[in-house]
N, C-alpha and C. Protein backbone atom coordinates (compact mmCIF):
# COMPACT_ATOMS: atom_id res chain seq x y z
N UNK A 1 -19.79 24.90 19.07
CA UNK A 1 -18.82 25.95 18.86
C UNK A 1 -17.82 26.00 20.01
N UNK A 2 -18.46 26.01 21.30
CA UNK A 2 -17.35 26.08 22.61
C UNK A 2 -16.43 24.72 22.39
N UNK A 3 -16.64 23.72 22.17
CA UNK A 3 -16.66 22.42 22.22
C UNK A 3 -15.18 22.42 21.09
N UNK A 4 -15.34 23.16 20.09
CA UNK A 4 -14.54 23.35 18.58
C UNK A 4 -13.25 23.95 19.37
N UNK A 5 -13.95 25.01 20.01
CA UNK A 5 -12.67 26.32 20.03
C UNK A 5 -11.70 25.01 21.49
N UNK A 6 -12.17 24.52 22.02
CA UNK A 6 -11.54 24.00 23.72
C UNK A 6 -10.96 22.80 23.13
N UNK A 7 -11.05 22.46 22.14
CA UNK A 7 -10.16 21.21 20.93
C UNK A 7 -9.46 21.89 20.55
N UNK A 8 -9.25 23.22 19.69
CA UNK A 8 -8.47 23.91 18.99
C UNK A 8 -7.61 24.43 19.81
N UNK A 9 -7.94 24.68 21.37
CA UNK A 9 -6.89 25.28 22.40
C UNK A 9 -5.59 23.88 22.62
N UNK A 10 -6.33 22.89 22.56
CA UNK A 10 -5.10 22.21 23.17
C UNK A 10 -4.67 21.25 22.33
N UNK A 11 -4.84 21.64 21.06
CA UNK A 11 -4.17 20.66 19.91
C UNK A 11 -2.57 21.08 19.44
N UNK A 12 -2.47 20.36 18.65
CA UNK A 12 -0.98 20.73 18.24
C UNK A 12 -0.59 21.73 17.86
N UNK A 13 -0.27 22.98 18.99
CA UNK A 13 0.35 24.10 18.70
C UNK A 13 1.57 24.57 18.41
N UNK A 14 2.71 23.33 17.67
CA UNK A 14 3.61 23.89 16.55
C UNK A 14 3.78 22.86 15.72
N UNK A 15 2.34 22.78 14.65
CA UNK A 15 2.27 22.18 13.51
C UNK A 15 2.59 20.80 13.24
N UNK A 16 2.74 20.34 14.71
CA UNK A 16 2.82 18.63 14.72
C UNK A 16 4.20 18.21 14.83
N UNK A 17 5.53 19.00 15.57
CA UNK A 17 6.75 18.80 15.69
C UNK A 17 6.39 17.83 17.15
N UNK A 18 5.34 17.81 17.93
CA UNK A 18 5.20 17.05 19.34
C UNK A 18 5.13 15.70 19.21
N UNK A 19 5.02 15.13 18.05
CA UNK A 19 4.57 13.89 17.43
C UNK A 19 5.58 13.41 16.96
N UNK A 20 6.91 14.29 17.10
CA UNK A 20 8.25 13.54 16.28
C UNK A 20 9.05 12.83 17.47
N UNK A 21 9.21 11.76 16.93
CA UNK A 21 10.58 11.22 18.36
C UNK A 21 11.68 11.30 17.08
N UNK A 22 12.72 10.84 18.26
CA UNK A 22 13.98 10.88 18.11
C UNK A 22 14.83 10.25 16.39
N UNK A 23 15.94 10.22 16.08
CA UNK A 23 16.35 9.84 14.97
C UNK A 23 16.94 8.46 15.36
N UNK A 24 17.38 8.32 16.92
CA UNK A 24 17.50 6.95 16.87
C UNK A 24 16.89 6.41 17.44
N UNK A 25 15.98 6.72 17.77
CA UNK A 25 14.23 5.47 17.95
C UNK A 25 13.44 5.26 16.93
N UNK A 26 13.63 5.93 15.93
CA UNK A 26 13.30 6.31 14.87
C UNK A 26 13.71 5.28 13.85
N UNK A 27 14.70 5.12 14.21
CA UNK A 27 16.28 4.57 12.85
C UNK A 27 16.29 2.91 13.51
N UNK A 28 16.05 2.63 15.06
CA UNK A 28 15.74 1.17 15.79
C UNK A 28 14.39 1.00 15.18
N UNK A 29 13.06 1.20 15.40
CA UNK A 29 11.65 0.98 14.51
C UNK A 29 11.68 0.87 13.37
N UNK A 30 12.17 1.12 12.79
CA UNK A 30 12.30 1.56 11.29
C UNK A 30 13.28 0.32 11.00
N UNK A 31 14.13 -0.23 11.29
CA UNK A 31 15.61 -0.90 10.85
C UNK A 31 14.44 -2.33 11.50
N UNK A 32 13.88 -2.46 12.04
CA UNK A 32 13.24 -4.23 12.57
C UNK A 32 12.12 -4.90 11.13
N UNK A 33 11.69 -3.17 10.15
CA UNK A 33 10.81 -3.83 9.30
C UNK A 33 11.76 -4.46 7.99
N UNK A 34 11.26 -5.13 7.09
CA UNK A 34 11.60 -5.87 6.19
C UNK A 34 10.95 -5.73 4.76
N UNK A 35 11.12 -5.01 4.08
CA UNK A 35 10.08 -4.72 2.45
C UNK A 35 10.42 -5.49 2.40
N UNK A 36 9.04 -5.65 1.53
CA UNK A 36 8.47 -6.86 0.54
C UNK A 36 8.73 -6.04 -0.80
N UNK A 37 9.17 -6.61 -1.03
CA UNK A 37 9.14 -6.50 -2.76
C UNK A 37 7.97 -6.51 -3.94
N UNK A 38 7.37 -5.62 -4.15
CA UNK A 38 6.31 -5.78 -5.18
C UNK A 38 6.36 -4.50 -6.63
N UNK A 39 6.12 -5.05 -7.70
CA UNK A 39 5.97 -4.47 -8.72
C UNK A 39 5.53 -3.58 -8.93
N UNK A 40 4.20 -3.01 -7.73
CA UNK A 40 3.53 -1.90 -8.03
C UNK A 40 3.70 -0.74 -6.79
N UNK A 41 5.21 -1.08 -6.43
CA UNK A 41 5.53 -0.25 -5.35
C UNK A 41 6.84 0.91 -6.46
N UNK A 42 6.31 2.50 -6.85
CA UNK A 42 7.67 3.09 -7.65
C UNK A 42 8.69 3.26 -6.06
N UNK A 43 7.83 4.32 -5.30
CA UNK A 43 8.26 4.29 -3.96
C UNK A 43 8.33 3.89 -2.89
N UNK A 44 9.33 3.42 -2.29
CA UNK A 44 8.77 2.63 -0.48
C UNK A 44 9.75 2.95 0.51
N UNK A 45 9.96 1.66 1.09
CA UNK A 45 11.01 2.18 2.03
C UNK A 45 12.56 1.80 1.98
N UNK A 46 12.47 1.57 0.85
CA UNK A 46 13.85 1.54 0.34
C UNK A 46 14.51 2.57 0.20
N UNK A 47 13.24 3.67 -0.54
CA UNK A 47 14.13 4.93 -1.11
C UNK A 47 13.37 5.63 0.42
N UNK A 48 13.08 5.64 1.59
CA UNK A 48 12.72 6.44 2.42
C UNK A 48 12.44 8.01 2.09
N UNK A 49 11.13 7.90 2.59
CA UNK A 49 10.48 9.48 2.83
C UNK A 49 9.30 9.60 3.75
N UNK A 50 9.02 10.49 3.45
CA UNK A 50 7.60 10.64 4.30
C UNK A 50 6.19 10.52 3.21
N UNK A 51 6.72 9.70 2.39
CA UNK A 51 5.37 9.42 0.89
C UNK A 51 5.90 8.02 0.36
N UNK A 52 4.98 7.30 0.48
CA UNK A 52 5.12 6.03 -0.62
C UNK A 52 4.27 6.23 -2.04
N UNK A 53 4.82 5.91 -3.20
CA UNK A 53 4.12 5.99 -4.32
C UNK A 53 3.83 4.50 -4.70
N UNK A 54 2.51 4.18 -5.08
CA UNK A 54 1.46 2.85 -5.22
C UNK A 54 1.31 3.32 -6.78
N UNK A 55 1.91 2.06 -7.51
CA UNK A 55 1.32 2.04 -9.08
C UNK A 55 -0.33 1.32 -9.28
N UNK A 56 -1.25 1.95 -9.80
CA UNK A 56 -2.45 1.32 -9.70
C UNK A 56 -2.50 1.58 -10.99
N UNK A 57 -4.04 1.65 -11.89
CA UNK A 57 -3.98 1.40 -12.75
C UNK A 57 -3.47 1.61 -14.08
N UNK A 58 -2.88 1.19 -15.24
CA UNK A 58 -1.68 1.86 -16.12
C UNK A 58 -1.72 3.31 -16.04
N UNK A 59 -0.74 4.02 -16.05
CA UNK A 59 -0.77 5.69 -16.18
C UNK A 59 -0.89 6.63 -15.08
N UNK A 60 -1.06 5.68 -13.77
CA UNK A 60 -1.86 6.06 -12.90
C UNK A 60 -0.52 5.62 -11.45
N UNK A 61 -1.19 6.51 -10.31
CA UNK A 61 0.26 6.76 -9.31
C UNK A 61 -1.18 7.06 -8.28
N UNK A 62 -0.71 6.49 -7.20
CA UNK A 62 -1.53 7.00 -5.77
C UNK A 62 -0.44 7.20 -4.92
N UNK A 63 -0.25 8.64 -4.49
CA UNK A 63 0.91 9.05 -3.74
C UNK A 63 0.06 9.16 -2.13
N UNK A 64 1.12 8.20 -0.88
CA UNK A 64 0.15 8.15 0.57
C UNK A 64 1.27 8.56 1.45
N UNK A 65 1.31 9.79 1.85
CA UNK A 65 1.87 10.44 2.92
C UNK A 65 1.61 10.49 4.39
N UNK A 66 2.66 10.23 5.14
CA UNK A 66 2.24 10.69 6.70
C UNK A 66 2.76 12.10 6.72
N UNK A 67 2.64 13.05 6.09
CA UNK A 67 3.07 14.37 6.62
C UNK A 67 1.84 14.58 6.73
N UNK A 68 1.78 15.87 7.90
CA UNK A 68 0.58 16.55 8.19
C UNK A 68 0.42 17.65 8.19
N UNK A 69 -0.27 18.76 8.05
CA UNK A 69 -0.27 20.09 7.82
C UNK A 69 -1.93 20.34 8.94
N UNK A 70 -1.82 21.62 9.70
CA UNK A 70 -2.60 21.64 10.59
C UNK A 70 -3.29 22.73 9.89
N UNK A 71 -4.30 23.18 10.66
CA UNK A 71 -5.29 24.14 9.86
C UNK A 71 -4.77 25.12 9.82
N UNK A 72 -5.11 26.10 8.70
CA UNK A 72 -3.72 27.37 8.88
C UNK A 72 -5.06 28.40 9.78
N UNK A 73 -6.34 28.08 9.32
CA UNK A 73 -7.39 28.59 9.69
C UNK A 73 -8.89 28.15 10.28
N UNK A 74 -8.89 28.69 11.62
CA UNK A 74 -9.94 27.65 12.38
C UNK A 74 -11.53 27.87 11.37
């Protein structure tokens, strides 16, 4: 329990904005990769976001996000 709360003191206390860099370090990292082209990509980084959508099996969508949402409640 002490151990929980002394993690929870020094974690990301405004919802994970400490983890963002800049738009043009951002826009240099980002501009060196190269998509690949595949059939079972609806979303990538062509259409940029913070979610890629993966076509898997017919009918079917696996949506994989880096957004993060922190605990609203310990």
């Amino acid at each position: 329990e002490e151990a929980s709360q002394a993690i929870s003191a020094v974690a990301m206390r405004c919802g994970g904005c400490g983890a963002k860099v800049g738009s043009t370090v951002l826009s240099r990292a980002l501009g060196e990769l190269r998509p690949i082209e595949r059939d079972d990509i609806i979303i990538g980084l062509h259409a940029p976001d913070d979610a890629a959508v993966l076509r898997v099996p017919p009918g079917m969508a696996v949506v994989h996000t880096v957004d993060f949402f922190r605990a609203f409640i310990d």
